[in-house]
N, C-alpha and C. Protein backbone atom coordinates (compact mmCIF):
# COMPACT_ATOMS: atom_id res chain seq x y z
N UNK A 1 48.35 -8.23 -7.32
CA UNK A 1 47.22 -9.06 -7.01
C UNK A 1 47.68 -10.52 -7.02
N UNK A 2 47.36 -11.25 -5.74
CA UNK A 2 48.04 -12.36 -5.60
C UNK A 2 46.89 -13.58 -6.86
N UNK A 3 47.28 -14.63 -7.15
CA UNK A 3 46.88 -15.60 -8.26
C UNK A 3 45.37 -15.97 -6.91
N UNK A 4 45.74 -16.23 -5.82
CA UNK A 4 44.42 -16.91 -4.89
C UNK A 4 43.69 -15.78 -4.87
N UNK A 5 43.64 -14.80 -5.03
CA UNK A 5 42.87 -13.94 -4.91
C UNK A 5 41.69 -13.53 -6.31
N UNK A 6 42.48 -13.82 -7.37
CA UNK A 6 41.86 -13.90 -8.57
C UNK A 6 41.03 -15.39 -8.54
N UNK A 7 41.55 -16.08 -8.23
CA UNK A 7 40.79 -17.29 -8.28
C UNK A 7 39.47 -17.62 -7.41
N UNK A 8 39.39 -17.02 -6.30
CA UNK A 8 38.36 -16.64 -5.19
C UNK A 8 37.32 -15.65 -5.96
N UNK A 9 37.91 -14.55 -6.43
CA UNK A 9 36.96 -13.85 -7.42
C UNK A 9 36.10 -14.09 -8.58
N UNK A 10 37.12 -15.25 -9.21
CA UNK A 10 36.35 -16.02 -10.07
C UNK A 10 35.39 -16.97 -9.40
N UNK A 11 35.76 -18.06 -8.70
CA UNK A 11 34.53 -18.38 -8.24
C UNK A 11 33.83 -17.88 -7.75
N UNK A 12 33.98 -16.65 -7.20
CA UNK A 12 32.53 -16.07 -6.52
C UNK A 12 31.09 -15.51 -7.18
N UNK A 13 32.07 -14.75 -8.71
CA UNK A 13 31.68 -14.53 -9.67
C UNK A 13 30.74 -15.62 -10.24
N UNK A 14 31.24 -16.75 -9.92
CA UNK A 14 30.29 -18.05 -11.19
C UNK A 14 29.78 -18.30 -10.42
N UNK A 15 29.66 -18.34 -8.86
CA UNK A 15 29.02 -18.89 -7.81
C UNK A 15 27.58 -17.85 -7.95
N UNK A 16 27.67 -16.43 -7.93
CA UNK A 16 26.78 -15.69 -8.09
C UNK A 16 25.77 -15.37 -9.34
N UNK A 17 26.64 -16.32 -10.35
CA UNK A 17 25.73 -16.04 -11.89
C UNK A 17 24.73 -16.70 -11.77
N UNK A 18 25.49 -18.09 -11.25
CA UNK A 18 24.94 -19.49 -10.87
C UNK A 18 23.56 -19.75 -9.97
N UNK A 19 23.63 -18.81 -9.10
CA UNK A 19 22.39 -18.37 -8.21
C UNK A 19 21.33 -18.43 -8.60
N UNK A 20 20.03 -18.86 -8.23
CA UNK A 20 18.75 -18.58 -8.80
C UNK A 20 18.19 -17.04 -8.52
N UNK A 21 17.28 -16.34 -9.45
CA UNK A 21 16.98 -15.35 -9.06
C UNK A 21 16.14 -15.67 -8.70
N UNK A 22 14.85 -14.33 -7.52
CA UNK A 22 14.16 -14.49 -7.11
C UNK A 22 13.37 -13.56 -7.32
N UNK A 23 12.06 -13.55 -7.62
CA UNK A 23 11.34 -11.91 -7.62
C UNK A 23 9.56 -12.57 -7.52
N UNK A 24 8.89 -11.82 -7.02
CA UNK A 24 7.67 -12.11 -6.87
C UNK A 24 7.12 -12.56 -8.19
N UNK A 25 6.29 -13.61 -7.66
CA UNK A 25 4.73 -14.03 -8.65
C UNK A 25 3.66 -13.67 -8.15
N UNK A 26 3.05 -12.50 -9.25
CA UNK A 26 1.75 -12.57 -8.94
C UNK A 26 0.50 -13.86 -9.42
N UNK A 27 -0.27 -14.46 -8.95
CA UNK A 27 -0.76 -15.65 -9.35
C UNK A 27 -2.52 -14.86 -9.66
N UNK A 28 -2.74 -14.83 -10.78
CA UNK A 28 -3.91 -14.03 -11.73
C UNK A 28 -5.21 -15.14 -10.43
N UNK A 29 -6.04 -14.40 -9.83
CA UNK A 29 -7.58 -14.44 -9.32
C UNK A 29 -8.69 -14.09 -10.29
N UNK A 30 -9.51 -15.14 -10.22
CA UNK A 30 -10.76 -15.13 -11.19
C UNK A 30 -11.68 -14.83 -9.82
N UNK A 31 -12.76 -14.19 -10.10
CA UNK A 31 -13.74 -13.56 -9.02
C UNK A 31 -13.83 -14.76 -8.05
N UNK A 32 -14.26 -15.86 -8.58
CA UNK A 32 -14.47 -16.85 -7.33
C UNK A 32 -13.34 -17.44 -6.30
N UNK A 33 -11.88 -17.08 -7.29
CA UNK A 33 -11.06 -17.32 -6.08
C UNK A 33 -10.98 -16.19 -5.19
N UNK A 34 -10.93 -14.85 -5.75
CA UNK A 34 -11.12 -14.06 -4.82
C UNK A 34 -12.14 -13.90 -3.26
N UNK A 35 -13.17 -14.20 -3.95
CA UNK A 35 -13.96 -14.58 -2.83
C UNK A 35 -13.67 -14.92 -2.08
N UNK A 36 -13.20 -16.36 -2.59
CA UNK A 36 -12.91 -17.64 -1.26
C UNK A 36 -11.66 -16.96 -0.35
N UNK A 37 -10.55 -16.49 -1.05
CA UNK A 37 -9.47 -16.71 -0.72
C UNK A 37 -9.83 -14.91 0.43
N UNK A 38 -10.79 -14.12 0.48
CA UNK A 38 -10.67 -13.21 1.17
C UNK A 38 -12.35 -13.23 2.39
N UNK A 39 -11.58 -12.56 3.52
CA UNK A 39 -11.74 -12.44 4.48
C UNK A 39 -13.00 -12.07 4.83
N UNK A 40 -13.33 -10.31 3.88
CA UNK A 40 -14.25 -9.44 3.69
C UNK A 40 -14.59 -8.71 2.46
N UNK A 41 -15.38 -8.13 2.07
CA UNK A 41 -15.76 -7.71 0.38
C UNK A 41 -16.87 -6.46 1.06
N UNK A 42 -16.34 -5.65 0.79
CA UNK A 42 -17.14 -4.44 0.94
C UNK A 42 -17.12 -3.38 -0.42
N UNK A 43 -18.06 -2.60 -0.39
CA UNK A 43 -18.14 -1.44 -1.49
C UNK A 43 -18.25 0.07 -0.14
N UNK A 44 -17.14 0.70 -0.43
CA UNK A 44 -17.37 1.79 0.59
C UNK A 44 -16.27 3.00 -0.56
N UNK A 45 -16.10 3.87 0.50
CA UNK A 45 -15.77 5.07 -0.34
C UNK A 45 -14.44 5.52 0.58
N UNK A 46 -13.02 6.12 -0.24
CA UNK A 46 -12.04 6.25 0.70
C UNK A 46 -12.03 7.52 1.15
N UNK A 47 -11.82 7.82 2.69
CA UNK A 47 -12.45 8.63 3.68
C UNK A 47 -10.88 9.31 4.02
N UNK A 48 -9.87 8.89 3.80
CA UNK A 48 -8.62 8.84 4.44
C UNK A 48 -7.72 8.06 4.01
N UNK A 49 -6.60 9.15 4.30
CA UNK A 49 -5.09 7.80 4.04
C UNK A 49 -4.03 8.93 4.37
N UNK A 50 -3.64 7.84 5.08
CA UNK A 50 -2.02 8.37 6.01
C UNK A 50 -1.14 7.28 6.06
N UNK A 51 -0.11 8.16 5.66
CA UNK A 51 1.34 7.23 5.47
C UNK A 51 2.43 7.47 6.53
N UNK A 52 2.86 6.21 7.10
CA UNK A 52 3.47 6.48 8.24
C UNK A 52 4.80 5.16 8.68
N UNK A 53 5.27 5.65 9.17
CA UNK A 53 6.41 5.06 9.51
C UNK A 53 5.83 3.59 10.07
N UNK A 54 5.62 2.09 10.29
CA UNK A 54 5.49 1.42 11.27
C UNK A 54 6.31 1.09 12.45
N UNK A 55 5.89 0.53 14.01
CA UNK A 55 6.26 0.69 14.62
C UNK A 55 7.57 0.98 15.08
N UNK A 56 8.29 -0.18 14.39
CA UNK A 56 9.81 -0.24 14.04
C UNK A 56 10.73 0.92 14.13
N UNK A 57 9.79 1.70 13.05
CA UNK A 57 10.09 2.77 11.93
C UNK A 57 11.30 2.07 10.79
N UNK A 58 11.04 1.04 10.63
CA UNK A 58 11.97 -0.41 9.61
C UNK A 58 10.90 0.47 8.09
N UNK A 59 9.78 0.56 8.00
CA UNK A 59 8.97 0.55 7.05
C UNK A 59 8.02 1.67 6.87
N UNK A 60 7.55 2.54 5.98
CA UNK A 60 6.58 3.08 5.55
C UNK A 60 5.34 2.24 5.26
N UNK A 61 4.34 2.46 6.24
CA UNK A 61 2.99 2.31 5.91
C UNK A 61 2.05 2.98 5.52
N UNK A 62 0.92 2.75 4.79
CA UNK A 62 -0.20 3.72 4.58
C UNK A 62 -1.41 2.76 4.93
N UNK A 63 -2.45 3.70 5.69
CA UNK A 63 -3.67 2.88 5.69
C UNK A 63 -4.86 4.07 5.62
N UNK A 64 -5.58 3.61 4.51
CA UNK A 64 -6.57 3.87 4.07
C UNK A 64 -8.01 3.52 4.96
N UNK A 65 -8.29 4.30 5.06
CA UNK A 65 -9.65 4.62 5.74
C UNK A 65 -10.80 4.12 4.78
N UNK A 66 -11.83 3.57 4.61
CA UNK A 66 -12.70 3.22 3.87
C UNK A 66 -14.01 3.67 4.78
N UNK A 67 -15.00 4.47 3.98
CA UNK A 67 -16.36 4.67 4.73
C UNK A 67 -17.26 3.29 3.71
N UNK A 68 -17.28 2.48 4.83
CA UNK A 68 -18.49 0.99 3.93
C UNK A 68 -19.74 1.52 3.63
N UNK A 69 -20.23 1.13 2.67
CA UNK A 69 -21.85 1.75 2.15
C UNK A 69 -22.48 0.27 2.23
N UNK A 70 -21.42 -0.74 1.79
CA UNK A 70 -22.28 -2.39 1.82
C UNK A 70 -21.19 -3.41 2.04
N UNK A 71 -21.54 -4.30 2.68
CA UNK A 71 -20.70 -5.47 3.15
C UNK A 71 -21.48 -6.60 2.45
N UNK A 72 -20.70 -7.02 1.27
CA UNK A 72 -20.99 -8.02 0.67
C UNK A 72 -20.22 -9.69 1.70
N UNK A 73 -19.28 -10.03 1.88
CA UNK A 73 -18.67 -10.60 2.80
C UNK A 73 -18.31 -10.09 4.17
N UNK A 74 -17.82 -11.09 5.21
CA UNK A 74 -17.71 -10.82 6.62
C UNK A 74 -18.73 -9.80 7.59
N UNK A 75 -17.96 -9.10 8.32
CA UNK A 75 -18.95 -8.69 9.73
C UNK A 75 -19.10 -7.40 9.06
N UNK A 76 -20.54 -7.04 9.08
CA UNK A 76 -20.81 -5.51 8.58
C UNK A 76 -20.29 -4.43 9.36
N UNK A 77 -19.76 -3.87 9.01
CA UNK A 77 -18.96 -2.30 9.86
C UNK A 77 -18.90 -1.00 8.67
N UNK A 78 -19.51 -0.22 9.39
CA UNK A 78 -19.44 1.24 9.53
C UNK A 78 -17.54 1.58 8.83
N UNK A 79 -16.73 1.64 9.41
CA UNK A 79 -15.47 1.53 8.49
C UNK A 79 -14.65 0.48 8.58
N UNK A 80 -13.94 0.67 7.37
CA UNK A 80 -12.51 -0.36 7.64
C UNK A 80 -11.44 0.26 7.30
N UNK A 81 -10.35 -0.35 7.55
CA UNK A 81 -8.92 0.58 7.85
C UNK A 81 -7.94 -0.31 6.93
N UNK A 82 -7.93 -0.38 5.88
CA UNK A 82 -6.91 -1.35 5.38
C UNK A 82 -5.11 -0.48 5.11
N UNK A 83 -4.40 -1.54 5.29
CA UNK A 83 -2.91 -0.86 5.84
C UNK A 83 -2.38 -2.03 4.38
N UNK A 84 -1.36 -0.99 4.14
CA UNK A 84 -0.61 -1.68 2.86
C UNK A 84 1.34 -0.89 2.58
N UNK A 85 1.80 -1.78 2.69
CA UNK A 85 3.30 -1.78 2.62
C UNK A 85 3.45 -0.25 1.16
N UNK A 86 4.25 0.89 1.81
CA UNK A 86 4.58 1.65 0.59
C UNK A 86 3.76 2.96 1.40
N UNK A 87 4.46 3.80 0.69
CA UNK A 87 3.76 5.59 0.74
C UNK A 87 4.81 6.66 0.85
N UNK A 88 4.40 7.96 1.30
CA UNK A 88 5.32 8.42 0.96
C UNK A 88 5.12 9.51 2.84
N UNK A 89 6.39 9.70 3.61
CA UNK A 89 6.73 9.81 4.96
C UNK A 89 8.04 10.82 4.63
N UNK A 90 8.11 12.26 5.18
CA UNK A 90 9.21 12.83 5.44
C UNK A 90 10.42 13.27 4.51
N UNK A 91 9.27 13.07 3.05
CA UNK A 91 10.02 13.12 1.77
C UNK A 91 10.78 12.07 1.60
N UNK A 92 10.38 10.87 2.31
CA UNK A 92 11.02 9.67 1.71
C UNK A 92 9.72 8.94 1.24
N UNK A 93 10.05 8.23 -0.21
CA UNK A 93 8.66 7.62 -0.57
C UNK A 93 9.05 5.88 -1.22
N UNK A 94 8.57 5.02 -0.61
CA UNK A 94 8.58 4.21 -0.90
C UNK A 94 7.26 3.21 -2.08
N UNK A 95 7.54 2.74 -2.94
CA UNK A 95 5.93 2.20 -3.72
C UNK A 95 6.46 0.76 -4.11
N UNK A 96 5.66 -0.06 -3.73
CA UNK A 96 5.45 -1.48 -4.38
C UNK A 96 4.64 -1.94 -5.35
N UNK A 97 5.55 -1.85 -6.61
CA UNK A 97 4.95 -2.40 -7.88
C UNK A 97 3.63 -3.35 -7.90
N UNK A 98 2.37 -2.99 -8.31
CA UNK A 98 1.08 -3.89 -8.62
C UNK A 98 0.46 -3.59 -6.71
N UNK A 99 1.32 -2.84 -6.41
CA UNK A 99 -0.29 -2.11 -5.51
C UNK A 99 -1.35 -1.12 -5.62
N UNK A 100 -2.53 -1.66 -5.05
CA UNK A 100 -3.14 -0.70 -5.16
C UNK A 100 -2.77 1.20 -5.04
N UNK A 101 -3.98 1.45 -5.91
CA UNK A 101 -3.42 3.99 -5.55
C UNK A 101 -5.29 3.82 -5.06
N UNK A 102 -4.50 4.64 -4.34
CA UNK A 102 -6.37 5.29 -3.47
C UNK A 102 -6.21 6.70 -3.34
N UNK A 103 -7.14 7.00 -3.66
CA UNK A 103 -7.24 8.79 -3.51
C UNK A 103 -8.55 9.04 -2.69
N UNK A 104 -8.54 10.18 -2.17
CA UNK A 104 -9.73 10.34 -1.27
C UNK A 104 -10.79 10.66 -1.92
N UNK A 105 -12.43 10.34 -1.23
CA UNK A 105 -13.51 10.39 -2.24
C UNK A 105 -13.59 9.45 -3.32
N UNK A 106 -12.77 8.52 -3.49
CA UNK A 106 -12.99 7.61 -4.72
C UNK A 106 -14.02 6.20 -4.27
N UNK A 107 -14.95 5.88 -5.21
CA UNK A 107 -15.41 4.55 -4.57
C UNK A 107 -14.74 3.39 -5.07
N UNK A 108 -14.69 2.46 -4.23
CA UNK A 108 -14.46 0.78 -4.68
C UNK A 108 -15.09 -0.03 -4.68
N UNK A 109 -14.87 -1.24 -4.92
CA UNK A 109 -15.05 -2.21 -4.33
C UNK A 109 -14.35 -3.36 -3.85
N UNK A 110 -13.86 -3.45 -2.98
CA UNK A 110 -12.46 -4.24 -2.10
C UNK A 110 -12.58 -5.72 -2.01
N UNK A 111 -11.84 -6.59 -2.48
CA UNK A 111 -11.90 -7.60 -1.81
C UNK A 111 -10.66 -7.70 -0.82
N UNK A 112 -10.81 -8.02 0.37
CA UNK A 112 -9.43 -8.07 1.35
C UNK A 112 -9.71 -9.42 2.35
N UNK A 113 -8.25 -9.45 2.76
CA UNK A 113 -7.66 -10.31 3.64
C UNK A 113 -7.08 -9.66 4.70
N UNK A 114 -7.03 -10.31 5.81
CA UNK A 114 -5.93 -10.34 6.98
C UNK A 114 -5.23 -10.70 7.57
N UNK A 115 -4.19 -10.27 7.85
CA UNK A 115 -2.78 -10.81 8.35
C UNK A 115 -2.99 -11.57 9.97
N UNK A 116 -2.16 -11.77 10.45
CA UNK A 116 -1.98 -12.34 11.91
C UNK A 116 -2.53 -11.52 12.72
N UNK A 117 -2.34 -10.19 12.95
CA UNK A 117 -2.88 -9.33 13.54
C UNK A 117 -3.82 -8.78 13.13
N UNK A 118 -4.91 -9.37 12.21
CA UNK A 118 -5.89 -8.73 12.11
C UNK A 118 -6.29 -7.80 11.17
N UNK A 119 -5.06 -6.94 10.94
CA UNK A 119 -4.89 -5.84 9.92
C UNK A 119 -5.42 -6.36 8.19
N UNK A 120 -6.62 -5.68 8.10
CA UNK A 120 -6.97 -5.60 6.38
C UNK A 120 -6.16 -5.15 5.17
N UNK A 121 -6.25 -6.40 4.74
CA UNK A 121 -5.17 -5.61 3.12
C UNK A 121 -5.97 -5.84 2.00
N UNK A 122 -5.68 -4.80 0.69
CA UNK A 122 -6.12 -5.56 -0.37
C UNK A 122 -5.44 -6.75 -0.86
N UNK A 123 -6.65 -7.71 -1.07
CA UNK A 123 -6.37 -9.05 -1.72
C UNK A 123 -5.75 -9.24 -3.30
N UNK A 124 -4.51 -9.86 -3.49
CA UNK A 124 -3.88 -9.90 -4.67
C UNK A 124 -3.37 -8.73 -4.97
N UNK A 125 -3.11 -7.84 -4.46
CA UNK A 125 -2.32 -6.79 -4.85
C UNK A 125 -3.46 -5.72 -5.55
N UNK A 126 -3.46 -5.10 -6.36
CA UNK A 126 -3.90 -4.54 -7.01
C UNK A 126 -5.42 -5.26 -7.83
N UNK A 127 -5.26 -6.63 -7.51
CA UNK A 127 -6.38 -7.40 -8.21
C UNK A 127 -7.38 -7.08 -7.56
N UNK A 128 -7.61 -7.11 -6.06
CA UNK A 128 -8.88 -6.96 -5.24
C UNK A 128 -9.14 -5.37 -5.27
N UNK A 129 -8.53 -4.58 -6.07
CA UNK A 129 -9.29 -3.04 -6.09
C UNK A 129 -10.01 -3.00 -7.21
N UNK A 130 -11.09 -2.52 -7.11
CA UNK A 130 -12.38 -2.89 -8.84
C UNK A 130 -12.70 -1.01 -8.18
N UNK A 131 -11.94 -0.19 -9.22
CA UNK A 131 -12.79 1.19 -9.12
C UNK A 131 -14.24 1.79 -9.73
N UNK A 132 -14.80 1.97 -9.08
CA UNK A 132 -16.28 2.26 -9.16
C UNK A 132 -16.68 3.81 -9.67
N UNK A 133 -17.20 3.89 -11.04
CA UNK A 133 -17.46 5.02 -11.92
C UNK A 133 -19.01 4.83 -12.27
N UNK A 134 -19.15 5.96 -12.58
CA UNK A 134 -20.67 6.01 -13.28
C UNK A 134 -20.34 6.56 -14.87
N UNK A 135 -21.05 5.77 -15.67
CA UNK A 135 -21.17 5.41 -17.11
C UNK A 135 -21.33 6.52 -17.32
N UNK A 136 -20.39 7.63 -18.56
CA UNK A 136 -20.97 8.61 -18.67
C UNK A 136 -22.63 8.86 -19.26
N UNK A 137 -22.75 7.56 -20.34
CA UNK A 137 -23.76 7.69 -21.01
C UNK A 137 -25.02 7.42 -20.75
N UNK A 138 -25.25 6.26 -19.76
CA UNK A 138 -25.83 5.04 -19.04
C UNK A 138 -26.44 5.85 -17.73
N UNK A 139 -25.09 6.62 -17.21
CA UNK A 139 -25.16 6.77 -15.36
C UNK A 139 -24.95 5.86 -14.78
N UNK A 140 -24.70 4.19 -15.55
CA UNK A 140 -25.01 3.11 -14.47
C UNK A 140 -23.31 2.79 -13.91
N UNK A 141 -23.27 2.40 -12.35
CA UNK A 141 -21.79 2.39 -11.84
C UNK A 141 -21.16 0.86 -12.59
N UNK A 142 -20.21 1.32 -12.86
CA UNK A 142 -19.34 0.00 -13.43
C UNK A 142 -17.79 0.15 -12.89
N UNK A 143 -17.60 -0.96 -12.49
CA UNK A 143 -15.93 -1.11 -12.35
C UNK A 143 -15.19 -1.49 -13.36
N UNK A 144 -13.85 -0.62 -12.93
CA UNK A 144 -12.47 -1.14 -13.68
C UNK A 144 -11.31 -1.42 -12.51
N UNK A 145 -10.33 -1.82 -13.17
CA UNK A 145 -9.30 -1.74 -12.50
C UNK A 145 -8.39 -0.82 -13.11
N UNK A 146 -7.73 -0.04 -12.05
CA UNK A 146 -6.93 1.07 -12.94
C UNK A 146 -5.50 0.99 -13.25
N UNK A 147 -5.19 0.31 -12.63
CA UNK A 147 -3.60 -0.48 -12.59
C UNK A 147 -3.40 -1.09 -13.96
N UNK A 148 -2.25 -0.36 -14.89
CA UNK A 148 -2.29 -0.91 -16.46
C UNK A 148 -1.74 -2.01 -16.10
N UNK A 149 -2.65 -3.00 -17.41
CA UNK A 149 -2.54 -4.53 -17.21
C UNK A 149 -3.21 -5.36 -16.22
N UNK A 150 -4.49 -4.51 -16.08
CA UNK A 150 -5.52 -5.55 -14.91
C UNK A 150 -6.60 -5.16 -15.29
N UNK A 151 -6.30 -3.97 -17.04
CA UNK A 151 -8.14 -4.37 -16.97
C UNK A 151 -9.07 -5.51 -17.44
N UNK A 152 -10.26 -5.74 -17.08
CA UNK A 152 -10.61 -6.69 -17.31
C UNK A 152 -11.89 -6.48 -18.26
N UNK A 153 -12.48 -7.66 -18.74
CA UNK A 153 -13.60 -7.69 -19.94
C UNK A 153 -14.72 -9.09 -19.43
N UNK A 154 -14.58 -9.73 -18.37
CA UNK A 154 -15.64 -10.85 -17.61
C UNK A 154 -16.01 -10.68 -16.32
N UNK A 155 -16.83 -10.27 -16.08
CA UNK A 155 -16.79 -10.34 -14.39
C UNK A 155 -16.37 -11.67 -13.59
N UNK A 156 -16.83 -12.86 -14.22
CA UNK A 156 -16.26 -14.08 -13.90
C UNK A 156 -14.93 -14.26 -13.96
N UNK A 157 -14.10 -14.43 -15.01
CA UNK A 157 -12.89 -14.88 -15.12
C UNK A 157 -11.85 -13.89 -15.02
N UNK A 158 -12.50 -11.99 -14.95
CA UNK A 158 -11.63 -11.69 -14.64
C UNK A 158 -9.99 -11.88 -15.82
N UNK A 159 -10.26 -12.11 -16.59
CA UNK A 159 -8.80 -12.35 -17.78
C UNK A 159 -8.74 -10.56 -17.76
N UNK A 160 -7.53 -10.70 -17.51
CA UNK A 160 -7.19 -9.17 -18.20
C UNK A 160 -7.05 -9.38 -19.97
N UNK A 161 -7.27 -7.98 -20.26
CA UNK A 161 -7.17 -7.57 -21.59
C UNK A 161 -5.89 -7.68 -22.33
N UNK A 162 -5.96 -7.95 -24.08
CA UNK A 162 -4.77 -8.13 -24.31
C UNK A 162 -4.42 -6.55 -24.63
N UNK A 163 -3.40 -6.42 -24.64
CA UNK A 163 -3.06 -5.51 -25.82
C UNK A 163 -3.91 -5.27 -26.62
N UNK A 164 -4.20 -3.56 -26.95
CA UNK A 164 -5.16 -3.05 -27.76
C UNK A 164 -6.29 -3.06 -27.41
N UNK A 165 -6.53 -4.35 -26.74
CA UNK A 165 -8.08 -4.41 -26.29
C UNK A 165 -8.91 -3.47 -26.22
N UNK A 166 -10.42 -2.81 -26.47
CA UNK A 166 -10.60 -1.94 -25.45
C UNK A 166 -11.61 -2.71 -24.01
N UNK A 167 -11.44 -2.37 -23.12
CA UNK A 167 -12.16 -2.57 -21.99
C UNK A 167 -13.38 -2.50 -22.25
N UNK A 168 -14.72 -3.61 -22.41
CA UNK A 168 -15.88 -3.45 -22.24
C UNK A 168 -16.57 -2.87 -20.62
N UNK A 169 -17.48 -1.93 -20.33
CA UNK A 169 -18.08 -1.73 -18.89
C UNK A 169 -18.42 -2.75 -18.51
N UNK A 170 -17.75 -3.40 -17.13
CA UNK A 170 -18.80 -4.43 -16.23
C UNK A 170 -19.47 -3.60 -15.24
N UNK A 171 -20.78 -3.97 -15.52
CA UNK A 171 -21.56 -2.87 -14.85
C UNK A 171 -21.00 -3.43 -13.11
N UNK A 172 -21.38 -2.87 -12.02
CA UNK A 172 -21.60 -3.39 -10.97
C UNK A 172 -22.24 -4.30 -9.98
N UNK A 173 -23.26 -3.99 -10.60
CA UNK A 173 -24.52 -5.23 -9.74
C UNK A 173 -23.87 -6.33 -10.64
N UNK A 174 -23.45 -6.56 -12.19
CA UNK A 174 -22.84 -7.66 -12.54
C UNK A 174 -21.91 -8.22 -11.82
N UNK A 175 -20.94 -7.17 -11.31
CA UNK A 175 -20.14 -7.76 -10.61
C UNK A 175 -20.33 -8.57 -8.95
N UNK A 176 -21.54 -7.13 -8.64
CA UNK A 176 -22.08 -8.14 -7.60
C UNK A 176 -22.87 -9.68 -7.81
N UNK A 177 -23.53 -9.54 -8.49
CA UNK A 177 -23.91 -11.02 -8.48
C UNK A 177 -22.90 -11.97 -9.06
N UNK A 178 -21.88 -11.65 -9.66
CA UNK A 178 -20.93 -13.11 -9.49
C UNK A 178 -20.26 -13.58 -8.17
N UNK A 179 -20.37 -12.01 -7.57
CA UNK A 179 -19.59 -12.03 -5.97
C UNK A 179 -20.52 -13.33 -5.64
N UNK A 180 -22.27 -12.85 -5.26
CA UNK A 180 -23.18 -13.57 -4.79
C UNK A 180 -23.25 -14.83 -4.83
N UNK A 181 -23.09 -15.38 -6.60
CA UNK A 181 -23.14 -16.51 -7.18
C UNK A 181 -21.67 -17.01 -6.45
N UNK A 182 -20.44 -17.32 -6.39
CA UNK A 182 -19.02 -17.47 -5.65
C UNK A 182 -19.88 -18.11 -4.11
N UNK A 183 -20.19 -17.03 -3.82
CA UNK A 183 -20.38 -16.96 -1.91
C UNK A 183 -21.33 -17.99 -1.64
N UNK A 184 -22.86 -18.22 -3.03
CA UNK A 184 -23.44 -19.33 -2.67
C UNK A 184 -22.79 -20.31 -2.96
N UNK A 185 -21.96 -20.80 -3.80
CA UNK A 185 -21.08 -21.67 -3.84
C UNK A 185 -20.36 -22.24 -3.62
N UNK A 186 -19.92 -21.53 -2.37
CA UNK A 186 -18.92 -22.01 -1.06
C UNK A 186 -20.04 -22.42 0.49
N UNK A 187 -20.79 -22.16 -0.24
CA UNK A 187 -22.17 -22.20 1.26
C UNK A 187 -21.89 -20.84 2.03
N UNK A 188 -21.50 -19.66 2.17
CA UNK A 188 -21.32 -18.70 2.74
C UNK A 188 -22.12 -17.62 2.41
């Protein structure tokens, strides 16, 4: 092994320690930024989901079918189709950490955005999915988020829980009217 060759290695080595890393930030949404910052807000029920190669075939997509029951934000429609990076195609399965899981028959309540083309996503990752249950005790529907480390205890601020916490029920209509309260607040 020639001496320039070790020396090239070494710097490449310190050149690469030296590097900044890079890895996503998720940036925590309190209900009212959500609002603002999305497109449409519906409560519907998932009807469908198919995972599929995109055009390319560069990527696995899945898009979820949503049957809408109420359009709290944007243009009221009968369904929406939201498409999200990850799934599983041909026994190859791809998943992106802090996305939303949808199973069929489950209700939500979505806050989403759209890309250049139009295409609906959930907003903040996993933040804009609020899953919709009925209280065993109550009957009354309340959301959670099911993604560990997003549940929450305010409908407003939205703070996730610490450790140990337990999750208090936010009922739903609570949650709707902070939606409400947000939307009058932007004039929308």
């Amino acid at each position: 092994m020639s001496c320039r060759f070790v020396v090239r290695a070494v710097v490449l080595a310190s050149l690469l320690a030296a590097a900044p890393a890079f890895a996503t930030r998720v940036v925590h949404f309190d209900t009212r930024a959500l609002v603002h910052e999305s497109s449409d807000i519906v409560i519907g029920e998932v009807a469908g989901i198919q995972a599929h190669w995109n055009e390319r075939h560069t990527k696995i997509v899945t898009d979820v079918e949503i049957r809408v029951s109420q359009t709290l934000k944007g243009v009221p429609t009968e369904r929406l189709t939201l498409r999200q990076l990850g799934g599983e195609v041909d026994g190859m399965r791809y998943h992106v950490p802090g996305s939303p899981v949808f199973a069929n028959g489950e209700q939500a309540l979505l806050f989403v955005w759209r890309d250049r083309a139009g295409r609906a996503q959930v907003n903040g990752f996993a933040q804009g999915k609020f899953d919709i249950r009925r209280d065993p005790v109550t009957g009354e529907r309340v959301v959670e988020r099911a993604l560990p480390g997003l549940a929450i205890g305010n409908a407003r601020t939205l703070t996730p829980l610490r450790a140990g916490e337990s999750a208090p029920r936010v009922p739903l209509e609570t949650m709707v009217g902070e939606i409400q309260r947000a939307l009058a607040e932007d004039g929308r």
